[in-house]
N, C-alpha and C. Protein backbone atom coordinates (compact mmCIF):
# COMPACT_ATOMS: atom_id res chain seq x y z
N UNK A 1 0.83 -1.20 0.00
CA UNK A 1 0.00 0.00 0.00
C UNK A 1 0.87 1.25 0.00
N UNK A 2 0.51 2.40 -0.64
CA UNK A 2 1.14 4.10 -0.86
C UNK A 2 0.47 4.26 0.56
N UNK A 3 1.73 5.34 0.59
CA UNK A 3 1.45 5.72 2.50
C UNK A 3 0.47 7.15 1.92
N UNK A 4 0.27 6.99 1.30
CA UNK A 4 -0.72 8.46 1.46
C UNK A 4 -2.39 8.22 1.74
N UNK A 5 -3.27 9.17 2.05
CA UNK A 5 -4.28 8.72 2.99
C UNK A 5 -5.43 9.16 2.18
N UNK A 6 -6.08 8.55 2.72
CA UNK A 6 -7.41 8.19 1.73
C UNK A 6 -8.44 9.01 2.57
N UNK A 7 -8.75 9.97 2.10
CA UNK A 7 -9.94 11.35 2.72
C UNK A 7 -11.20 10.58 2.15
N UNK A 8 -12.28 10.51 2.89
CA UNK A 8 -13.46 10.20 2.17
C UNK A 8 -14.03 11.25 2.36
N UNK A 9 -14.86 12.25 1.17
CA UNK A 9 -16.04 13.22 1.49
C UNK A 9 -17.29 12.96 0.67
N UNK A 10 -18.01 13.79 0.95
CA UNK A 10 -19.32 13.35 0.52
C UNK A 10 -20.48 14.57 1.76
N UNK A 11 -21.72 14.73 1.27
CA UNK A 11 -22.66 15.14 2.32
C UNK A 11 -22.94 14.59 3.53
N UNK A 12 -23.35 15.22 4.30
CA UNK A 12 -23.66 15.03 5.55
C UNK A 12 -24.82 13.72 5.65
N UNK A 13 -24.32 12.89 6.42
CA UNK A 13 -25.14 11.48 6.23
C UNK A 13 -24.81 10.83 4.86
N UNK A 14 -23.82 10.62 4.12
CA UNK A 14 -23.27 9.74 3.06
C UNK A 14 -22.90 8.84 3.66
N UNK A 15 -22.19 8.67 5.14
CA UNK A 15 -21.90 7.45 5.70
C UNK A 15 -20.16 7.71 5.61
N UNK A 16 -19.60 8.62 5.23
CA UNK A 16 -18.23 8.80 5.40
C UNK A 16 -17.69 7.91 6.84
N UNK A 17 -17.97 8.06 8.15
CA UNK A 17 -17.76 8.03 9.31
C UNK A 17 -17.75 5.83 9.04
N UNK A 18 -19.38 5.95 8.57
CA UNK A 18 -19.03 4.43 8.89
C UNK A 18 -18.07 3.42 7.82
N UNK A 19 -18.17 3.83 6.40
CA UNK A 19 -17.70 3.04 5.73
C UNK A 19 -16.19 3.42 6.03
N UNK A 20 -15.38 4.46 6.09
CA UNK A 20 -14.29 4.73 6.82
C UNK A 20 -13.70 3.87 7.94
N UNK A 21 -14.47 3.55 8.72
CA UNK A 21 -14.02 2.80 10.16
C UNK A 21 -13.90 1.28 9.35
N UNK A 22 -14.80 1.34 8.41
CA UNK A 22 -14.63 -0.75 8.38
C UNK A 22 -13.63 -0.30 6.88
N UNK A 23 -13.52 0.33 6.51
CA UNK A 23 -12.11 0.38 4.94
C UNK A 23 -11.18 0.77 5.93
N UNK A 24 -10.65 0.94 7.26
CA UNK A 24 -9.57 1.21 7.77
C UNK A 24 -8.96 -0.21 8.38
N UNK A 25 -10.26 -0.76 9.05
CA UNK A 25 -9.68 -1.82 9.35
C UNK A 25 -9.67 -2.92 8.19
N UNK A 26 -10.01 -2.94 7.09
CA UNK A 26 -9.98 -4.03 6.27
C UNK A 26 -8.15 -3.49 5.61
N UNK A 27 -7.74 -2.03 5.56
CA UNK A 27 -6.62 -1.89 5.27
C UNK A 27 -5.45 -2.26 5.87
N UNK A 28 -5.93 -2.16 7.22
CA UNK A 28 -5.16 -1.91 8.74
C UNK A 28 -4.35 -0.54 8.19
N UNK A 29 -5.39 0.56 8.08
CA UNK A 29 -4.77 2.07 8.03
C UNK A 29 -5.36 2.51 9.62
N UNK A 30 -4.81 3.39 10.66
CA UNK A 30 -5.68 4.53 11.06
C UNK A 30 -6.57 4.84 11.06
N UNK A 31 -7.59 5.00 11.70
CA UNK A 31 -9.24 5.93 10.82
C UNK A 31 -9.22 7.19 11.83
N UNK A 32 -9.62 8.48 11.10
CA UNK A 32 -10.02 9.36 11.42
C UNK A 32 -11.05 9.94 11.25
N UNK A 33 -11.96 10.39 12.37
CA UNK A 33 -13.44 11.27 12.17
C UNK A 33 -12.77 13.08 12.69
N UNK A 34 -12.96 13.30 11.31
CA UNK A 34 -12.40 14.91 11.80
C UNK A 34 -13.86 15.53 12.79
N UNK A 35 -14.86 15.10 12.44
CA UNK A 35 -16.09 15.73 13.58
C UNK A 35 -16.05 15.17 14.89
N UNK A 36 -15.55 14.15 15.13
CA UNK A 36 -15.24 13.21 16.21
C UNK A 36 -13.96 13.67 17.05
N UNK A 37 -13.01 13.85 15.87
CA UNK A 37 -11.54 14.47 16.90
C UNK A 37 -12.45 16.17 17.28
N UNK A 38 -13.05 16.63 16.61
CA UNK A 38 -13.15 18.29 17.32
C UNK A 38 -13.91 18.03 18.13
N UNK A 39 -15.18 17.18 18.41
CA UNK A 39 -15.71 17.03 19.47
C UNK A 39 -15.09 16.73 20.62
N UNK A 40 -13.80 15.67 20.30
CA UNK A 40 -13.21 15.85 21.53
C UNK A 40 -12.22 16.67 22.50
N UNK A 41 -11.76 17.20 21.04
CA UNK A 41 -10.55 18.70 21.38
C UNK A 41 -11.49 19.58 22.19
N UNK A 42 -12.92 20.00 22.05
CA UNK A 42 -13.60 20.57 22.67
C UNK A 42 -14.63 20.18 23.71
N UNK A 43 -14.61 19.18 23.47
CA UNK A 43 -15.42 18.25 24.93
C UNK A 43 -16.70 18.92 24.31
N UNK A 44 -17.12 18.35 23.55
CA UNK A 44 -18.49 19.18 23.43
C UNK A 44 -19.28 18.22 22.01
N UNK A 45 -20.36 18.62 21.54
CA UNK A 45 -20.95 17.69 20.46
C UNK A 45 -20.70 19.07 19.50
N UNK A 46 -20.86 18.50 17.88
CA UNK A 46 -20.64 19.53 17.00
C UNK A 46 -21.85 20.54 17.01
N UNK A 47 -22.73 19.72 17.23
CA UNK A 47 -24.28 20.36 17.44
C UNK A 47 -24.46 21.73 18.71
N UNK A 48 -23.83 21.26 19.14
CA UNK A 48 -23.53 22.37 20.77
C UNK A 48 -22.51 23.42 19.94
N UNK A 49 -21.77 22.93 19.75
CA UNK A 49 -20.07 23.94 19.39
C UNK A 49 -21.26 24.56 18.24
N UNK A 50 -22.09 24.13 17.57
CA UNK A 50 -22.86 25.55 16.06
C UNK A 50 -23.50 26.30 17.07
N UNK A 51 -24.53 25.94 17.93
CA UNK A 51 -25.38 26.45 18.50
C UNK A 51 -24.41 27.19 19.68
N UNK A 52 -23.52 27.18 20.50
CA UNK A 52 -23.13 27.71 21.19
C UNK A 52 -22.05 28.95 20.95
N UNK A 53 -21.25 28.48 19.60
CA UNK A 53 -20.44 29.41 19.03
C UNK A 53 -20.19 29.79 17.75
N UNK A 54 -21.28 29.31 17.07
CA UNK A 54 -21.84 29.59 15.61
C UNK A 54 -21.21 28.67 14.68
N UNK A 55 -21.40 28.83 13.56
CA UNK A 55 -20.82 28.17 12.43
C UNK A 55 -19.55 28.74 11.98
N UNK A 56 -18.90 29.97 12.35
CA UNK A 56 -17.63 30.15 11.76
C UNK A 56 -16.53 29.69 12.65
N UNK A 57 -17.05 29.98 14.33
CA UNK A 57 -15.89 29.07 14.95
C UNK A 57 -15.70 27.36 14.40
N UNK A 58 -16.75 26.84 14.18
CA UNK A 58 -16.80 25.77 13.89
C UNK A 58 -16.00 25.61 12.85
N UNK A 59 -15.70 26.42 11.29
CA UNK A 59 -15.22 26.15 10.00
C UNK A 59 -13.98 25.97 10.82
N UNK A 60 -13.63 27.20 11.77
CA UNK A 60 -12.32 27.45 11.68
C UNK A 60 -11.72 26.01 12.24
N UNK A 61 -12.52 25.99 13.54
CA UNK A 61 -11.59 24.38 13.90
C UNK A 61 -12.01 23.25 13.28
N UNK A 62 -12.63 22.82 12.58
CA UNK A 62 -12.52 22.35 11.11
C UNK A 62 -11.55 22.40 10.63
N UNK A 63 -11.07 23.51 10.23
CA UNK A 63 -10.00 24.24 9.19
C UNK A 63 -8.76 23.14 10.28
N UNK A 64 -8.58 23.76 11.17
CA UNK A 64 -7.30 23.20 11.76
C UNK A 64 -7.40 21.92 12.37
N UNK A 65 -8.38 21.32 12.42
CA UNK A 65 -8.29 19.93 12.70
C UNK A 65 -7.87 18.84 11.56
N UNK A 66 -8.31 19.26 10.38
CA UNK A 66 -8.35 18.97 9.24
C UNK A 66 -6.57 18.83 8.88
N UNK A 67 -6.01 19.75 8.66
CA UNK A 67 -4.27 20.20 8.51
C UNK A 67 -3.58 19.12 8.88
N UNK A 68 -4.04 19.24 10.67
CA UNK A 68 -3.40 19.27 11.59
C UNK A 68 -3.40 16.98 11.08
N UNK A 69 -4.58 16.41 10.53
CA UNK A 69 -4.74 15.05 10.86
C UNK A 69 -4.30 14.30 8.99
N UNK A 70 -4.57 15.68 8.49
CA UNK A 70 -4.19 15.26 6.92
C UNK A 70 -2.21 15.27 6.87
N UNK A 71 -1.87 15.69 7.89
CA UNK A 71 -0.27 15.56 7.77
C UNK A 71 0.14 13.81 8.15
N UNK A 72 -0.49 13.24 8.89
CA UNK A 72 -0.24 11.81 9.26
C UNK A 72 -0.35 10.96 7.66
N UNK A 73 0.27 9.90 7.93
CA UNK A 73 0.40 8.76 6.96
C UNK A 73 -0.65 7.86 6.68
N UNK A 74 -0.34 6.88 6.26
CA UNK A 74 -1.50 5.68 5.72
C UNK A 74 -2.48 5.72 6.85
N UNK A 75 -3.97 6.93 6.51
CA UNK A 75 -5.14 6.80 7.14
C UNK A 75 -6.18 7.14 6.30
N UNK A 76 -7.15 6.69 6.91
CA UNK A 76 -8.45 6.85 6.29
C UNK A 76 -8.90 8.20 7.44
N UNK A 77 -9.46 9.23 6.53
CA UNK A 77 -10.30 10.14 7.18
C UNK A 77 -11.18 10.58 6.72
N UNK A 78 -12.23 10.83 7.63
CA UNK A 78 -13.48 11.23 7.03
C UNK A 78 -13.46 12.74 7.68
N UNK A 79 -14.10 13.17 6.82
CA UNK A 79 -14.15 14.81 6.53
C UNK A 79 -15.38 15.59 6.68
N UNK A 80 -15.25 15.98 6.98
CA UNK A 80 -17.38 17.05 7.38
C UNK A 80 -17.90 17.32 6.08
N UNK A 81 -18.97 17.05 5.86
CA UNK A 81 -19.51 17.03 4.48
C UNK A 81 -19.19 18.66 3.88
N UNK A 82 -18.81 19.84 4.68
CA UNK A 82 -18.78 20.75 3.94
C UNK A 82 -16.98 21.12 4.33
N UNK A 83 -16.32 20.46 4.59
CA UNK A 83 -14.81 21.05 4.52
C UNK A 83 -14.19 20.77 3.58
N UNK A 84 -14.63 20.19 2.21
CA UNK A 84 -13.79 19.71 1.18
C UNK A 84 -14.36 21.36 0.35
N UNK A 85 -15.19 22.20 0.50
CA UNK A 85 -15.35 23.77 -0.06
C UNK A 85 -14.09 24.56 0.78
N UNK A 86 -13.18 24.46 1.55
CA UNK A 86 -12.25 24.88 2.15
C UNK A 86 -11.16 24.80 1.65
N UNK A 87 -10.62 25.97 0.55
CA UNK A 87 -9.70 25.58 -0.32
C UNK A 87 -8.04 25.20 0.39
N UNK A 88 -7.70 25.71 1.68
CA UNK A 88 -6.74 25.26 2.43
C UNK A 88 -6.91 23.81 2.80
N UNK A 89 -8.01 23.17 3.24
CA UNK A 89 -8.04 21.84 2.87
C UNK A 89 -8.02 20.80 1.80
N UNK A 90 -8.76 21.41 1.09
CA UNK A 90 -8.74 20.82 -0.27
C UNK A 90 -7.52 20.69 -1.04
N UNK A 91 -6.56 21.89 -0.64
CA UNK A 91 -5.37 21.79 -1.23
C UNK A 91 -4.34 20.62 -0.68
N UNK A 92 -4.69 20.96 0.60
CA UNK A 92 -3.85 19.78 1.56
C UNK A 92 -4.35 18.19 1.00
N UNK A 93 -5.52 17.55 0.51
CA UNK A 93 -5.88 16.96 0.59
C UNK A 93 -5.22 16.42 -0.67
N UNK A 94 -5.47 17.50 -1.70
CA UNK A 94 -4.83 17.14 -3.02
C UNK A 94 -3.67 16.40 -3.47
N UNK A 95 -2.97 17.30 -2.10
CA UNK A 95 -1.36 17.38 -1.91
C UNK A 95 -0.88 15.67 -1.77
N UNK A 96 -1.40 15.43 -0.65
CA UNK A 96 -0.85 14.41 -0.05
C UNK A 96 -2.28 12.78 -0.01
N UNK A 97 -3.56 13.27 -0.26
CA UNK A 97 -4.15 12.14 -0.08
C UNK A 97 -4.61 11.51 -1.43
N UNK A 98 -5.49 10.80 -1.46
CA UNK A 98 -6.36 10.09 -2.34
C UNK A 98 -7.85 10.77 -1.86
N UNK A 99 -8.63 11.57 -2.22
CA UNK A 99 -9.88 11.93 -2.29
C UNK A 99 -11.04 11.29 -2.80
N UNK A 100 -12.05 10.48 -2.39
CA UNK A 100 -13.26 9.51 -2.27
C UNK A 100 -14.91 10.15 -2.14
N UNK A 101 -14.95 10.24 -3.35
CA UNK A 101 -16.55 10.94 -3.23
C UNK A 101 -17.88 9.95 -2.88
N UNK A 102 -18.03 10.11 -1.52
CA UNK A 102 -19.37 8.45 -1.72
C UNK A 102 -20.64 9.48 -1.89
N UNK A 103 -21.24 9.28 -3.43
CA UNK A 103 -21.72 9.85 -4.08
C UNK A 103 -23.24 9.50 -3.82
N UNK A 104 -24.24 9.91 -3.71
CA UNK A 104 -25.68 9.27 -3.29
C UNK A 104 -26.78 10.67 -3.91
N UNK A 105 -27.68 9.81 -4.45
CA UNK A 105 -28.89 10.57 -4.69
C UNK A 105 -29.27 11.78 -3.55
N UNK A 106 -29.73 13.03 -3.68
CA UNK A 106 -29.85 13.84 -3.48
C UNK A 106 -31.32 13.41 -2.27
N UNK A 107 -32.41 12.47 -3.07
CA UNK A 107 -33.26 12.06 -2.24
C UNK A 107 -32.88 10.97 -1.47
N UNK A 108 -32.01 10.09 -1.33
CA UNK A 108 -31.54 9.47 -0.63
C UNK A 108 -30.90 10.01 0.40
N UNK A 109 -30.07 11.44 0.20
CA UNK A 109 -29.48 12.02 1.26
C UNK A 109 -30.46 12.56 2.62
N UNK A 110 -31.27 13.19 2.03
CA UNK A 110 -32.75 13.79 2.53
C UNK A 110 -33.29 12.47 3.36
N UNK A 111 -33.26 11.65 2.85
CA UNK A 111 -34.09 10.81 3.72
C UNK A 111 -33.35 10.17 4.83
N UNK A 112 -31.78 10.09 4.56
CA UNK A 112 -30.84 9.60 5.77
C UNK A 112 -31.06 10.94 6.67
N UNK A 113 -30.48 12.35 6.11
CA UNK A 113 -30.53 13.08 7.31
C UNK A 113 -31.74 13.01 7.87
N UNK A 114 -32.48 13.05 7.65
CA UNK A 114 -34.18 13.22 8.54
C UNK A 114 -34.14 12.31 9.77
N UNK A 115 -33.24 11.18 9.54
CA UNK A 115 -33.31 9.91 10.58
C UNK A 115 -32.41 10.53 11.43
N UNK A 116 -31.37 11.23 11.50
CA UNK A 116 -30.31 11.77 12.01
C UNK A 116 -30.33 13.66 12.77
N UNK A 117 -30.12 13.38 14.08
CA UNK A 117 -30.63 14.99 14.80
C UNK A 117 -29.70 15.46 15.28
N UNK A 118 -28.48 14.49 14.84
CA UNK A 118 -27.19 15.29 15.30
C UNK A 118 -26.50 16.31 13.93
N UNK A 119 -27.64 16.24 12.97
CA UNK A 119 -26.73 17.43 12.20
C UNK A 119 -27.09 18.65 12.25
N UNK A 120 -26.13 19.22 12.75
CA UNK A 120 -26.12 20.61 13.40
C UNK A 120 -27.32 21.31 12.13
N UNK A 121 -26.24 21.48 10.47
CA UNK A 121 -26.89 22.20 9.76
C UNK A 121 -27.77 22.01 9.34
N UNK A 122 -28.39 20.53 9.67
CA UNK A 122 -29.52 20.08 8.61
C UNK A 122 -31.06 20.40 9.73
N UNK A 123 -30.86 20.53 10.94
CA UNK A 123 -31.52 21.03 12.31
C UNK A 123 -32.52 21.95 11.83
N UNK A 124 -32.23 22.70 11.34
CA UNK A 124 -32.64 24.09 10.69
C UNK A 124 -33.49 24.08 9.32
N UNK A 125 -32.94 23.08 9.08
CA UNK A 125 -32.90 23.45 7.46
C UNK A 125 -34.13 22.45 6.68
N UNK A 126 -35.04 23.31 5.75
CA UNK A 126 -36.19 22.28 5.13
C UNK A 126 -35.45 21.59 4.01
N UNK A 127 -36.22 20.36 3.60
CA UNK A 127 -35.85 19.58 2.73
C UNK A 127 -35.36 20.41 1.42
N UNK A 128 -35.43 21.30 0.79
CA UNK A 128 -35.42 22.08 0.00
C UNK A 128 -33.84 22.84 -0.01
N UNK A 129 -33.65 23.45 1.32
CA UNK A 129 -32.69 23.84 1.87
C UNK A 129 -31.66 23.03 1.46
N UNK A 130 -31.83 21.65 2.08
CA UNK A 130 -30.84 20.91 1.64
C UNK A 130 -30.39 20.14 0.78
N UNK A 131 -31.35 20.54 -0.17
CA UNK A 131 -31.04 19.99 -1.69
C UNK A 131 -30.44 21.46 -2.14
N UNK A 132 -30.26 22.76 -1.82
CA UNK A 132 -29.64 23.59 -2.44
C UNK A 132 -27.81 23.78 -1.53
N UNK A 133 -28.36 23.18 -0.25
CA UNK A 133 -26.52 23.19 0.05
C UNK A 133 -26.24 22.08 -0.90
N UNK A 134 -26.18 20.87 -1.27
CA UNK A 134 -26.21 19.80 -1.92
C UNK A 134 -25.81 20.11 -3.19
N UNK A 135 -26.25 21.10 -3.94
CA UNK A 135 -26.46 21.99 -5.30
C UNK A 135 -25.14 22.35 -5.27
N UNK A 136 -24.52 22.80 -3.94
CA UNK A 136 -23.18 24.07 -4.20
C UNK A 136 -22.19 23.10 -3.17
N UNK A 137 -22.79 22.25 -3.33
CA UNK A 137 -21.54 21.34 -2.41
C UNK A 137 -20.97 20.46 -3.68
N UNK A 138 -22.12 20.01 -4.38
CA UNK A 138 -21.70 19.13 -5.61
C UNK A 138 -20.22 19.59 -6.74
N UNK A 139 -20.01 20.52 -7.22
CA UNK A 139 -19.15 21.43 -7.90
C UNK A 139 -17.76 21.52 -7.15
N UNK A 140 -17.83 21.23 -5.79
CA UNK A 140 -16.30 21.07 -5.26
C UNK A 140 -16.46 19.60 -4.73
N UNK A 141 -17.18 18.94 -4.54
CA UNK A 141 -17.43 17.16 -4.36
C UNK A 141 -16.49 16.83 -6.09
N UNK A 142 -16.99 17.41 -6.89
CA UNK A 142 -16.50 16.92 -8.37
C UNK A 142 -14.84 16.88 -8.29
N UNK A 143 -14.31 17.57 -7.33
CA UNK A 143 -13.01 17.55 -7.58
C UNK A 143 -11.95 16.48 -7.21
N UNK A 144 -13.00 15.64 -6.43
CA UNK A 144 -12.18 14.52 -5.97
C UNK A 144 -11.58 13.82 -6.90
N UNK A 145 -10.50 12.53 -6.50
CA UNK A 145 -10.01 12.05 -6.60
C UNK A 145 -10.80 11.37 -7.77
N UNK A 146 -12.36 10.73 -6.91
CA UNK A 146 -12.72 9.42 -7.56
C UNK A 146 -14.34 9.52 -7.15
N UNK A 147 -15.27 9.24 -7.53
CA UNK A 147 -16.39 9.08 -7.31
C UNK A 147 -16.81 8.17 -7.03
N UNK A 148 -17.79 7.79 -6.06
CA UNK A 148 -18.19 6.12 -5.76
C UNK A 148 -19.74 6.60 -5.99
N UNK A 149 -20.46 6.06 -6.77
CA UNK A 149 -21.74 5.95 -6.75
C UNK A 149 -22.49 4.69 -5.61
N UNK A 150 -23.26 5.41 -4.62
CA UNK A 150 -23.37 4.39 -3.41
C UNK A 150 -24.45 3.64 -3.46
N UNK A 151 -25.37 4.44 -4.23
CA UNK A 151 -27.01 3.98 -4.96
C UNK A 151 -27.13 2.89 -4.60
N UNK A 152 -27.94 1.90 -4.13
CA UNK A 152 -28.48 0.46 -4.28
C UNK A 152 -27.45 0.03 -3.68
N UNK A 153 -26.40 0.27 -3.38
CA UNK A 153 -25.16 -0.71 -2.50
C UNK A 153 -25.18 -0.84 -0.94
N UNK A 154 -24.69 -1.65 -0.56
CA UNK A 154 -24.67 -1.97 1.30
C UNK A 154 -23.04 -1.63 1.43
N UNK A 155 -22.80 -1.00 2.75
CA UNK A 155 -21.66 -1.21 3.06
C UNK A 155 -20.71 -1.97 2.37
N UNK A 156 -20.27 -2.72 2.39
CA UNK A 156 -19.77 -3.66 2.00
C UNK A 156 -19.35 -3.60 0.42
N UNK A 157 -20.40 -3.57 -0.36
CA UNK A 157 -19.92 -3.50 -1.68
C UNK A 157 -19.19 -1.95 -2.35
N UNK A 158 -19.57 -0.84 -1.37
CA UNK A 158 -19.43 0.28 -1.00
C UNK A 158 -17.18 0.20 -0.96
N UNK A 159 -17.45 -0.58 0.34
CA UNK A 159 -15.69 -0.76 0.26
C UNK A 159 -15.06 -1.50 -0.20
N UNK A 160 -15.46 -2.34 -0.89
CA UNK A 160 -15.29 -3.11 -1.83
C UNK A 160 -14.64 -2.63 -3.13
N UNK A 161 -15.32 -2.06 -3.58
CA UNK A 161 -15.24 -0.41 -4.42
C UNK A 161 -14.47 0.33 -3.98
N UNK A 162 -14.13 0.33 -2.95
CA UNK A 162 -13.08 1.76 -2.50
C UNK A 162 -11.78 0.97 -2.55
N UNK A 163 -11.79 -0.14 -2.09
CA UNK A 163 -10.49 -1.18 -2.16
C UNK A 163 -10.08 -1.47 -3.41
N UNK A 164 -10.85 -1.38 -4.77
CA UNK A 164 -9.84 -2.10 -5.37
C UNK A 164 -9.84 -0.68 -6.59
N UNK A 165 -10.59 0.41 -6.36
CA UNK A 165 -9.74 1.87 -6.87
C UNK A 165 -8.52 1.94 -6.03
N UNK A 166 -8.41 1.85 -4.74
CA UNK A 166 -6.93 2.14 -4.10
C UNK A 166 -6.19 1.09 -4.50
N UNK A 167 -6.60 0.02 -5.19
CA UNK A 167 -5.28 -1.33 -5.51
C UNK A 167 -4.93 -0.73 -6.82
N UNK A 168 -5.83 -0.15 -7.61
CA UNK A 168 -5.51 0.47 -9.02
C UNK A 168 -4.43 1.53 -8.92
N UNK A 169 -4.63 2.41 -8.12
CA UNK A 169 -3.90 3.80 -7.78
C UNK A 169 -2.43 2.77 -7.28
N UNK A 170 -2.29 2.12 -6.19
CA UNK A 170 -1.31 1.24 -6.25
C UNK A 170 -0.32 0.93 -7.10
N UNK A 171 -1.42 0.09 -8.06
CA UNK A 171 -0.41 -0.50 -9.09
C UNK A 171 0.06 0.24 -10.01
N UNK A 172 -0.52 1.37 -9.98
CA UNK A 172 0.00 2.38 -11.34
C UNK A 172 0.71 3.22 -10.90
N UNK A 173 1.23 3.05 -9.44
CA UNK A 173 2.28 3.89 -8.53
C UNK A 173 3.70 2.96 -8.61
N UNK A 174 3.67 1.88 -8.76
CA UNK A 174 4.49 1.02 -8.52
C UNK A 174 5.22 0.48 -9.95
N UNK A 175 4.65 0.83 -11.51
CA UNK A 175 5.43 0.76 -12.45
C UNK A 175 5.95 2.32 -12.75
């Protein structure tokens, strides 16, 4: 395996967090939840840290949690559905990782967040709403690495898919 690290992004509720944890251990890479490490740098839920100190403190430690975990080696990290629009990340990411779009219907997204009350931005926000962050998230999602269409798939076939684009990137590193 290339020691460089495999960022997964995608919207909020794509499942970054879980398919991440089981493609880390099927690699034996690291896994990182960049919403997970700031929750704990701050002892706090991300949902508290918007509501308690808005959304720009939040980008910012974003911003530097992000840097700070994209400098480490062979890991998998998952990324906040909106920090891959952060061109200091994005650059970092470019730099040194493999970038993973787990790509999902727009109504499929809608219907995961609805099940889900820990997203800070989606709290607020009508179905509509979030088909237009979705709209302006898509255009820097395009820049990844690689696209995974997640449609109709389970876990599983999901990393399945992510494993053998990273065996490709591999082998075409190695002639």
């Amino acid at each position: 395996m290339f020691k460089k690290n495999i960022v997964l992004i995608g919207m909020m509720a794509a499942g970054k967090t879980t398919i991440g944890f089981k493609l880390a251990k099927e690699l034996k890479y690291d896994f990182f939840d960049i919403d997970a490490e700031i929750e704990k740098s701050e002892n706090k839920r991300i949902v508290d840290i918007f509501q308690d100190d808005g959304e720009k403190y939040f980008r910012n430690l974003e911003e530097k949690m992000s840097l700070i975990f994209l400098e480490k080696t062979r890991c998998i990290i998952s990324i906040g559905g909106g920090a891959f629009l952060n061109e200091k990340i994005r650059k970092k990411i470019t730099s040194n990782s493999l970038s993973i779009w787990l790509n999902w219907k727009i109504k499929t997204i809608l219907d995961r967040v609805k099940k889900n009350k820990r997203r800070p931005l989606a709290l607020n926000l009508s179905s509509k709403d979030i088909a237009e962050l979705y709209k302006k998230r898509v255009k820097f999602y395009k820049m990844s690495d690689f696209r995974v269409n997640c449609e109709n798939k389970n876990k599983n076939e999901i990393i399945k898919k992510i494993s053998k684009l990273i065996q490709n990137e591999n082998n075409k590193h190695k002639n």
